[in-house]
Protein backbone atom coordinates (compact mmCIF):
# COMPACT_ATOMS: atom_id res chain seq x y z
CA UNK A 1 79.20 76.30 97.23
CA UNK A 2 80.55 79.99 96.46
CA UNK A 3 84.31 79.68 95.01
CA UNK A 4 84.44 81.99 98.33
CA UNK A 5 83.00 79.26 100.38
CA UNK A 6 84.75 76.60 98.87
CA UNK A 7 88.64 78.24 99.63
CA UNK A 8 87.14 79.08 102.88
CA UNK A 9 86.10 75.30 103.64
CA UNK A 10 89.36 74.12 102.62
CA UNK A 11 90.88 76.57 105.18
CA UNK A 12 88.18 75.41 107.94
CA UNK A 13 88.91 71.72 107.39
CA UNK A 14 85.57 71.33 105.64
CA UNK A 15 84.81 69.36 102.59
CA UNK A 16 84.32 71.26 99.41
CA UNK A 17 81.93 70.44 96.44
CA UNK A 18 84.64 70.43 93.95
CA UNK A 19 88.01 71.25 93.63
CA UNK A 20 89.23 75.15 94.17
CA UNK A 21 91.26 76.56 91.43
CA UNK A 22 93.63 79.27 91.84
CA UNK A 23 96.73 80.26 89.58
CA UNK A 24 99.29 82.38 91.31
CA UNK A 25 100.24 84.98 88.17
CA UNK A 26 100.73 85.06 85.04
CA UNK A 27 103.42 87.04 82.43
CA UNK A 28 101.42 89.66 80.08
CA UNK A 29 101.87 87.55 77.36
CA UNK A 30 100.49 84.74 78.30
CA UNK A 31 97.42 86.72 80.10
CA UNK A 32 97.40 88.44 76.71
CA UNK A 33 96.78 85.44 74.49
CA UNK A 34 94.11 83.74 77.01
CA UNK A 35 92.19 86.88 77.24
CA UNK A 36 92.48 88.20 73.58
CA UNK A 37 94.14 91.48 74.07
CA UNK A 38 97.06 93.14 72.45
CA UNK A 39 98.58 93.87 76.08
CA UNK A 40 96.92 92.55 78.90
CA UNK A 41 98.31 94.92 82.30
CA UNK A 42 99.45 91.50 84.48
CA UNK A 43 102.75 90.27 84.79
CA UNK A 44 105.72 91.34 86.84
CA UNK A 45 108.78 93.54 85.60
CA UNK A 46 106.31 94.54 82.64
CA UNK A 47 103.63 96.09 84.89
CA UNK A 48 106.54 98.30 86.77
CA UNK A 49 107.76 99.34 83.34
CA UNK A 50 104.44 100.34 82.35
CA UNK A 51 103.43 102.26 85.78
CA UNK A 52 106.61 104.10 85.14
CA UNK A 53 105.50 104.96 81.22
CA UNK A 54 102.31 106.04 82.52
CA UNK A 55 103.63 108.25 85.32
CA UNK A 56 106.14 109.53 82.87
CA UNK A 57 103.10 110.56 80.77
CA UNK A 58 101.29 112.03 83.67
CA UNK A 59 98.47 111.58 85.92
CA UNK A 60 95.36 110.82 83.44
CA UNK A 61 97.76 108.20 81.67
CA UNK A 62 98.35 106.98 85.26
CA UNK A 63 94.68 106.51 85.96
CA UNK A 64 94.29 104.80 82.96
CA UNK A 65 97.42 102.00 83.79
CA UNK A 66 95.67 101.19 87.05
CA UNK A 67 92.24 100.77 85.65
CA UNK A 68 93.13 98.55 83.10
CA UNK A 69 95.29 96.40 85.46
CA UNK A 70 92.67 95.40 87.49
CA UNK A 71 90.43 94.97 85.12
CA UNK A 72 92.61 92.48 83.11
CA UNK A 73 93.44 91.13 86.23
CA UNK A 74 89.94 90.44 87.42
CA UNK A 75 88.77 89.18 83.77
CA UNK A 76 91.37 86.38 84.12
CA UNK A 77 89.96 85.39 87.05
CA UNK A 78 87.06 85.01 85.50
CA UNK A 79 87.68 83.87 82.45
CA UNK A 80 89.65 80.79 84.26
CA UNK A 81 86.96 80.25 86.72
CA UNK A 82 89.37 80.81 89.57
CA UNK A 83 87.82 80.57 93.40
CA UNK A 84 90.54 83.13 95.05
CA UNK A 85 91.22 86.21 93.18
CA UNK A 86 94.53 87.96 92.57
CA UNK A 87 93.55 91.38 91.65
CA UNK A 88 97.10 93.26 91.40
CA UNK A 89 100.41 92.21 90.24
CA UNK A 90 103.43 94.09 90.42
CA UNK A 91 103.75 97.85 90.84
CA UNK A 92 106.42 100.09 91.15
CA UNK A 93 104.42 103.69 92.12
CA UNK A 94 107.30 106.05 91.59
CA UNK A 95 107.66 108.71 89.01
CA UNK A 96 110.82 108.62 86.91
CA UNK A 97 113.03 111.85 87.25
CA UNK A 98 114.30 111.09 83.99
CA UNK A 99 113.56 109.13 80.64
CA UNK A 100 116.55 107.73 78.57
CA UNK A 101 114.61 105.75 75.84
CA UNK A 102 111.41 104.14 76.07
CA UNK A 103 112.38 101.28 78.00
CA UNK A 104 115.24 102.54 80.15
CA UNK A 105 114.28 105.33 83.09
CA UNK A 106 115.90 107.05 85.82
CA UNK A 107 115.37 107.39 89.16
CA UNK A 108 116.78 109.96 91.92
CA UNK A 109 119.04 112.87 90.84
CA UNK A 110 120.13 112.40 87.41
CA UNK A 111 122.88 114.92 88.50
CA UNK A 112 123.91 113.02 91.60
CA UNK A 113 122.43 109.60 93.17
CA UNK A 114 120.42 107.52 91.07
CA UNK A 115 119.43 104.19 89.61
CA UNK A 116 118.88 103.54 85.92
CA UNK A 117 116.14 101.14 85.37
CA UNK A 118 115.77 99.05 82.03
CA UNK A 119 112.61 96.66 80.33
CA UNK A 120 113.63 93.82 78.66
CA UNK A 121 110.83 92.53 76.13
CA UNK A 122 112.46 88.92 76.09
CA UNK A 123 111.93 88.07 79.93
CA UNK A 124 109.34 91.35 81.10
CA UNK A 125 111.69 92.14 83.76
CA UNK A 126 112.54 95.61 84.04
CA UNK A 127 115.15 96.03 87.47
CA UNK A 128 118.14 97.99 87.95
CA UNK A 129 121.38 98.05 85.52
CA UNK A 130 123.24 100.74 86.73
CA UNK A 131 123.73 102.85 90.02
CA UNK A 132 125.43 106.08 90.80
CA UNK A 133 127.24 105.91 93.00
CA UNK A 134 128.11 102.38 93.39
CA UNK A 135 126.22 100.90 95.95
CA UNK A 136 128.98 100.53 99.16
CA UNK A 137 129.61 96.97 100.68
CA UNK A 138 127.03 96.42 103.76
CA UNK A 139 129.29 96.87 107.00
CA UNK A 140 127.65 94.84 110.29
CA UNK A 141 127.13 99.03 111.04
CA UNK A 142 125.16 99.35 108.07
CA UNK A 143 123.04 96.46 108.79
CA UNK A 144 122.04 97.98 112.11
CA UNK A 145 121.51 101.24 110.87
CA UNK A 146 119.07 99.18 108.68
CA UNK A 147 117.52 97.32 111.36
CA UNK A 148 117.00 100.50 113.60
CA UNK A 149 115.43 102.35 111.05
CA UNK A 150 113.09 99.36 109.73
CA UNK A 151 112.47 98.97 113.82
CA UNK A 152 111.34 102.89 113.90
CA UNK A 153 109.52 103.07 111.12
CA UNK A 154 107.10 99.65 112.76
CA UNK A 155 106.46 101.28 115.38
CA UNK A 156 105.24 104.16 113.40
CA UNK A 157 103.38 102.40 111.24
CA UNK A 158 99.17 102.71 110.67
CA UNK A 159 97.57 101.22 108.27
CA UNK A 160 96.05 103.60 105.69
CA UNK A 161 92.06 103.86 105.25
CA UNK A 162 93.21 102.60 101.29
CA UNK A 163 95.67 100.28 102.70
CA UNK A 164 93.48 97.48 100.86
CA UNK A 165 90.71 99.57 98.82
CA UNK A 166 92.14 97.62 95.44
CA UNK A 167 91.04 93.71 97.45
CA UNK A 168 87.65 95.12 98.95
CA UNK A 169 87.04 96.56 95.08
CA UNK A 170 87.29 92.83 93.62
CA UNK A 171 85.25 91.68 96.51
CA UNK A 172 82.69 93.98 95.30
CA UNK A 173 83.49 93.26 91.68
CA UNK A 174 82.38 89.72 92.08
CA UNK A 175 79.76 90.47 94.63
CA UNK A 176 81.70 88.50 97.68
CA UNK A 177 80.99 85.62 96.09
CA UNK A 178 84.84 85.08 94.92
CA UNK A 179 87.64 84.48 98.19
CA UNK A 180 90.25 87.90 98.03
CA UNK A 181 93.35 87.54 99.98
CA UNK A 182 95.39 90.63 100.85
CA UNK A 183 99.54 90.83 101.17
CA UNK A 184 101.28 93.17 104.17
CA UNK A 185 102.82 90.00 106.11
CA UNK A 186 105.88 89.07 104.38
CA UNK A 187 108.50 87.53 106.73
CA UNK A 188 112.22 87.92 104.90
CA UNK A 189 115.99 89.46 104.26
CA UNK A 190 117.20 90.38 100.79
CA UNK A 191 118.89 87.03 100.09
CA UNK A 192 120.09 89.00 96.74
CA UNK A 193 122.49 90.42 99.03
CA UNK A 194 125.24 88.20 100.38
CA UNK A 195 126.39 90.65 103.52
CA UNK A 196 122.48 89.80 104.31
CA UNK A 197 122.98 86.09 104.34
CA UNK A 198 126.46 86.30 105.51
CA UNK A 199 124.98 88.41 108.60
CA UNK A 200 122.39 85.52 109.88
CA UNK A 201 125.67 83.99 110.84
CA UNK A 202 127.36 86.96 111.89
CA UNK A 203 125.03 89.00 113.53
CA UNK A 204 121.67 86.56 114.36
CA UNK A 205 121.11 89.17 116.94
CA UNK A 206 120.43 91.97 114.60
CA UNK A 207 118.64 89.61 111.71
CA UNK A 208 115.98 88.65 114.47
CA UNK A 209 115.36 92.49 115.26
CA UNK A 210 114.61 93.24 111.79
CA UNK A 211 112.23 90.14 111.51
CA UNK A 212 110.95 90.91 114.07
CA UNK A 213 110.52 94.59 113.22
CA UNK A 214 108.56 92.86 109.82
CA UNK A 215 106.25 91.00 112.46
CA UNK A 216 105.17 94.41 113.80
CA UNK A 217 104.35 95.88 110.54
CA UNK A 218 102.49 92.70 110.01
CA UNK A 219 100.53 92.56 113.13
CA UNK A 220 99.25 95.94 112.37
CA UNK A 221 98.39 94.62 109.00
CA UNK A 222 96.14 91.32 110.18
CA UNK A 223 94.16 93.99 112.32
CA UNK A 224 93.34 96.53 109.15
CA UNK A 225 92.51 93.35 106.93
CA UNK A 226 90.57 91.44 109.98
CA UNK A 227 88.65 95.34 110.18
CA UNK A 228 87.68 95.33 106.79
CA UNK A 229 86.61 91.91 106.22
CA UNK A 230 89.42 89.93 104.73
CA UNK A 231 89.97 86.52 106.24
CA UNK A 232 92.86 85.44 103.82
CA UNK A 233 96.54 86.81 104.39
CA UNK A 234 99.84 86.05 102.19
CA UNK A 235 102.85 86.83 102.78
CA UNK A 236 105.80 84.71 103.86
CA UNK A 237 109.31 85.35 100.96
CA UNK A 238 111.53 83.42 99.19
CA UNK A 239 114.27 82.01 100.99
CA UNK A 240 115.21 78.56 99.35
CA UNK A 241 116.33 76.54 96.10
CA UNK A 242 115.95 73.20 94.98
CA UNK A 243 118.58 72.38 96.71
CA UNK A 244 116.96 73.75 100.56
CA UNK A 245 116.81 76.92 102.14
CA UNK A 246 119.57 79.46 102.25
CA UNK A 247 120.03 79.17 106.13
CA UNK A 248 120.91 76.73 108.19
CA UNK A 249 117.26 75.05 109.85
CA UNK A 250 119.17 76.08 113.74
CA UNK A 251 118.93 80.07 111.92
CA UNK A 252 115.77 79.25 110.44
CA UNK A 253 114.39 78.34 114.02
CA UNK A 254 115.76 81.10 116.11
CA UNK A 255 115.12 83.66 114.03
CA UNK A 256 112.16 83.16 111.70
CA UNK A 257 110.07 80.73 113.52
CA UNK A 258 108.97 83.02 116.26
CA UNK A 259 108.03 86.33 114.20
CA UNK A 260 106.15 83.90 111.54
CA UNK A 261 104.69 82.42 114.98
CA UNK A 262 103.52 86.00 116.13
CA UNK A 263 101.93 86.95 112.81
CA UNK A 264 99.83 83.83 112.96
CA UNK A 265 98.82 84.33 116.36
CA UNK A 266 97.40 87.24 115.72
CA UNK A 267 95.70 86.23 112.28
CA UNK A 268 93.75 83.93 114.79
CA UNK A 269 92.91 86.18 117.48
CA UNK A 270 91.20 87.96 114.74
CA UNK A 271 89.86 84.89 112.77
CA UNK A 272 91.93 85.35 109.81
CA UNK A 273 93.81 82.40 107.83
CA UNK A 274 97.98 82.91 107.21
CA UNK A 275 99.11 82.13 103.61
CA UNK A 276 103.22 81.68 103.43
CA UNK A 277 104.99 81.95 100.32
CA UNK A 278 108.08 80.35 98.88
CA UNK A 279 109.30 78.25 96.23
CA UNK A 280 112.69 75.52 96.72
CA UNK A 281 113.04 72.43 98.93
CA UNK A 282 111.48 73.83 102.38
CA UNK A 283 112.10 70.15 103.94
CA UNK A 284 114.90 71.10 106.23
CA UNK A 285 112.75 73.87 107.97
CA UNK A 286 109.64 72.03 107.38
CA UNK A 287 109.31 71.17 111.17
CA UNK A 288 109.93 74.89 112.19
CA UNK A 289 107.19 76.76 109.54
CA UNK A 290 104.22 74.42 108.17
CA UNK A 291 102.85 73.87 112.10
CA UNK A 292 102.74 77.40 112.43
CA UNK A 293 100.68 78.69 109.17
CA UNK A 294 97.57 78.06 107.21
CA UNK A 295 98.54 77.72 103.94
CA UNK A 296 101.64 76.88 101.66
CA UNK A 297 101.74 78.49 98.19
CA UNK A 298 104.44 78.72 95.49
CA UNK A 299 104.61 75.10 96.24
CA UNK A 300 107.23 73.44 93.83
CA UNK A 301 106.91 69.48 93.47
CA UNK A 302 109.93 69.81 90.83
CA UNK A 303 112.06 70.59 94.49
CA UNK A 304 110.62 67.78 96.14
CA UNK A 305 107.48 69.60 98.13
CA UNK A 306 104.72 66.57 97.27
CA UNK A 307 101.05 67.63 97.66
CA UNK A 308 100.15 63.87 99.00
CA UNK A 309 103.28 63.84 101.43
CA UNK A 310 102.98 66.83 102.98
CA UNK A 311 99.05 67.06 103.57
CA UNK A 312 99.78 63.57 105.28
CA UNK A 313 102.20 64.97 107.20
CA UNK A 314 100.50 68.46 108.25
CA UNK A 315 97.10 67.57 107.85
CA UNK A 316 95.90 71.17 108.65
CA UNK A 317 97.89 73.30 106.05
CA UNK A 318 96.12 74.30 102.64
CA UNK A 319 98.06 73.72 99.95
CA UNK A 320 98.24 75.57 96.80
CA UNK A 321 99.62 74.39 93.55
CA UNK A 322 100.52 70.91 91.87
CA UNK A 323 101.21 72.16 88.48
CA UNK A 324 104.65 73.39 87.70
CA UNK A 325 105.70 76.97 85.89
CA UNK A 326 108.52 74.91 84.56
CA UNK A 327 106.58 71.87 83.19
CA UNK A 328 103.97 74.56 81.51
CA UNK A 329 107.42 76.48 80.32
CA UNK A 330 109.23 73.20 78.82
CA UNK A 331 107.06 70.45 79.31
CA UNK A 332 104.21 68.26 77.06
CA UNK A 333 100.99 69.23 77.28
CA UNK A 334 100.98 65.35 78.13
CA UNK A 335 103.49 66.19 80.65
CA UNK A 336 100.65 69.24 82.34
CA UNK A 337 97.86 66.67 82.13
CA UNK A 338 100.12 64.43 84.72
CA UNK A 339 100.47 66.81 87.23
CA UNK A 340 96.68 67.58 86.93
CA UNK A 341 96.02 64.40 87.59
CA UNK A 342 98.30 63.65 90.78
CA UNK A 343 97.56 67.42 92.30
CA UNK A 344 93.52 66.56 91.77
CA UNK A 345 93.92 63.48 93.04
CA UNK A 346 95.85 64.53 96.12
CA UNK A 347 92.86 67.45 96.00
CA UNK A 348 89.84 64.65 96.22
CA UNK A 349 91.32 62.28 98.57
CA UNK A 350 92.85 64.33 101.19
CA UNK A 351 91.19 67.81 100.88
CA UNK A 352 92.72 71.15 101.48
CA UNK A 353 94.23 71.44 97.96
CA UNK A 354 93.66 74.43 95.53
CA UNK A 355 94.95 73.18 92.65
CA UNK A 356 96.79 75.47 89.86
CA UNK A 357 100.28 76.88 88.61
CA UNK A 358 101.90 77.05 91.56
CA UNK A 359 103.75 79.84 90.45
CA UNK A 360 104.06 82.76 87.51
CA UNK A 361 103.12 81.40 83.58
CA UNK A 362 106.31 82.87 82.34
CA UNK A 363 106.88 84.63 79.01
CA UNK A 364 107.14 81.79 76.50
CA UNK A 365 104.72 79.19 77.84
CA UNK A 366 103.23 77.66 74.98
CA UNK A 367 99.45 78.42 75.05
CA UNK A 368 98.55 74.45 73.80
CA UNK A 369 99.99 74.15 77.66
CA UNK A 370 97.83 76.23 79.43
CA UNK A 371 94.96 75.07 77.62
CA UNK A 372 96.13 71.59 78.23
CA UNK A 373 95.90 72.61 82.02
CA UNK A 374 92.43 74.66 82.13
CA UNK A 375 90.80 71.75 80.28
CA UNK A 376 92.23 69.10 82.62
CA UNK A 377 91.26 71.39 85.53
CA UNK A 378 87.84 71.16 84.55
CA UNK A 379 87.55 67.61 83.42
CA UNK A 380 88.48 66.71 86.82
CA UNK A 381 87.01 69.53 89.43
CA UNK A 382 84.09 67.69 90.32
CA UNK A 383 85.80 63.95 90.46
């Protein structure tokens, strides 16, 4: 099999010749060391930082920032052997108004309403440490001024004829023979902000308009991808710790179930597969989401989501992960040959696994971990 036939039999229900491999991102440091550059352009926070260097330098030092992303991106997949590709990380496509220091930039009117952004080298985050002016408490009128406008600009929405020109490219870079999967479905609130959590209980009403809104944007979305070939869609968005989700399982029902269930209906009107990311204890809600999607990714045993439990409980859903960004961060390379072992064995004996980190390889990871992971990976691929 092609690594694109193989992630494509796992979705079908199909047996694969060996076990696919995906890893869901890396940090530039540790995509640096594998691939044997000074600064690989992967990661996160990093990557915005650096799009808003290379704006800030103008457009040729622009061009250069995206080629080199997806080319590092791309040589990791296939330097790792990886069946799906993940040919972008984050981006942050907005020109600073304003440049502090080389790490630290400004966005909006530097004179009136802005947001100062800042890199930190220890983590590669780079988000927002200061706002002028403060940002106001949301009011339930703010939220529905929010909701309406997310609601107006769905309906507005089309597609672009670039909306996925950077997936079809790493089609073509590997000749088809490598699965792509393209975003545009995500299904969420901002759980950073409390008035957002505070209003599923408040104001379901208005939270299900704006998911729903989402489910609009996303439908439009599964129709552009289905158009230009791509059969693999992710999306989904955090919503839970290791402790369970941040909403009750009656919100998570009402409010979420039915836009996720739209977006997947229309992935298979059009014969695509829906991916659903998020990390935490998804138990609780487990009943409401897995029967609805295709795949589960960002799947975090260390929370209690087992590979072998839950493809003998939803026997359908393709499951990707079974090696843990903490246990790569902290753990043994002893301790990363384990949960090779149990995700490859859940892999081979009930199918439908792609087995990898199941989420980013974070700043820090030591690199005898990684390679304690690819090897094992390997080893045990064909059984």
């Amino acid at each position: 099999m092609t690594p694109r036939e193989r992630i494509l039999a796992a979705f079908e229900g199909r047996p694969y010749d060996r076990v696919p491999v995906f890893h869901a991102g890396f940090s530039s440091a540790v995509a640096s060391a594998l691939l044997g550059r000074p600064e690989a352009h992967v990661g996160g926070g990093i990557c915005q930082w650096r799009e808003a260097t290379a704006l800030w330098n103008g457009p040729a030092a622009h061009a250069e920032f995206v080629e080199r992303s997806f080319q590092d991106a791309v040589a990791l997949t296939a330097l790792l052997d990886q069946d799906l590709v993940r040919e972008a990380y984050w981006r942050k496509p907005t020109r600073p108004t304003a440049k502090i220091d080389d790490q630290t930039f400004v966005y909006g009117d530097p004179a009136g309403a802005h947001e100062v952004w800042r890199f930190d080298p220890a983590t590669e985050l780079y988000d927002v440490v200061h706002r002028v002016p403060p940002p106001a408490p949301l009011t339930a009128a703010a939220i529905a001024r929010q909701v309406e406008a997310t609601e107006a600009s769905a309906e507005r929405y089309q597609p672009g004829a670039n909306q996925f020109a950077t997936v079809l490219r790493a089609r073509d870079h590997f000749a088809g023979q490598r699965a792509v999967r393209a975003g545009g479905v995500g299904i969420n609130i901002n759980y950073r902000e409390p008035a957002w959590l505070e209003a599923v209980a408040l104001y379901p009403e208005l939270v299900g308009r704006l998911l729903a809104a989402q489910a609009t944007i996303a439908v439009k979305n599964v129709d552009a991808a289905a158009d230009a070939g791509i059969r693999i869609l992710a999306g989904g968005g955090d919503f839970a710790s290791n402790q369970g989700p941040f909403v009750s399982p009656a919100s998570y029902r009402a409010l979420w179930t039915p836009a996720v269930q739209r977006v997947t209906a229309q992935c298979h009107t059009r014969g695509v597969f829906h991916k659903y990311a998020s990390d935490g204890n998804l138990w609780p809600v487990a009943a409401d989401l897995f029967p609805h999607l295709d795949g589960y990714y960002e799947l975090d045993e260390l929370a209690g989501m087992d590979l072998a439990r839950l493809r003998q409980q939803y026997p359908h859903l393709v499951l990707f992960g079974g090696v843990n960004s903490q246990t790569l961060h902290q753990g043994s390379p002893a301790q990363v040959v384990a949960e090779v072992e149990r995700a490859m064995a859940a892999a081979q004996r009930y199918g439908g696994v792609v087995v990898g980190c199941s989420n980013q390889l974070v700043k820090g990871t030591p690199l005898a971990n990684v390679t304690a992971m690819t090897n094992a990976i390997e080893r045990l691929r064909d059984g």
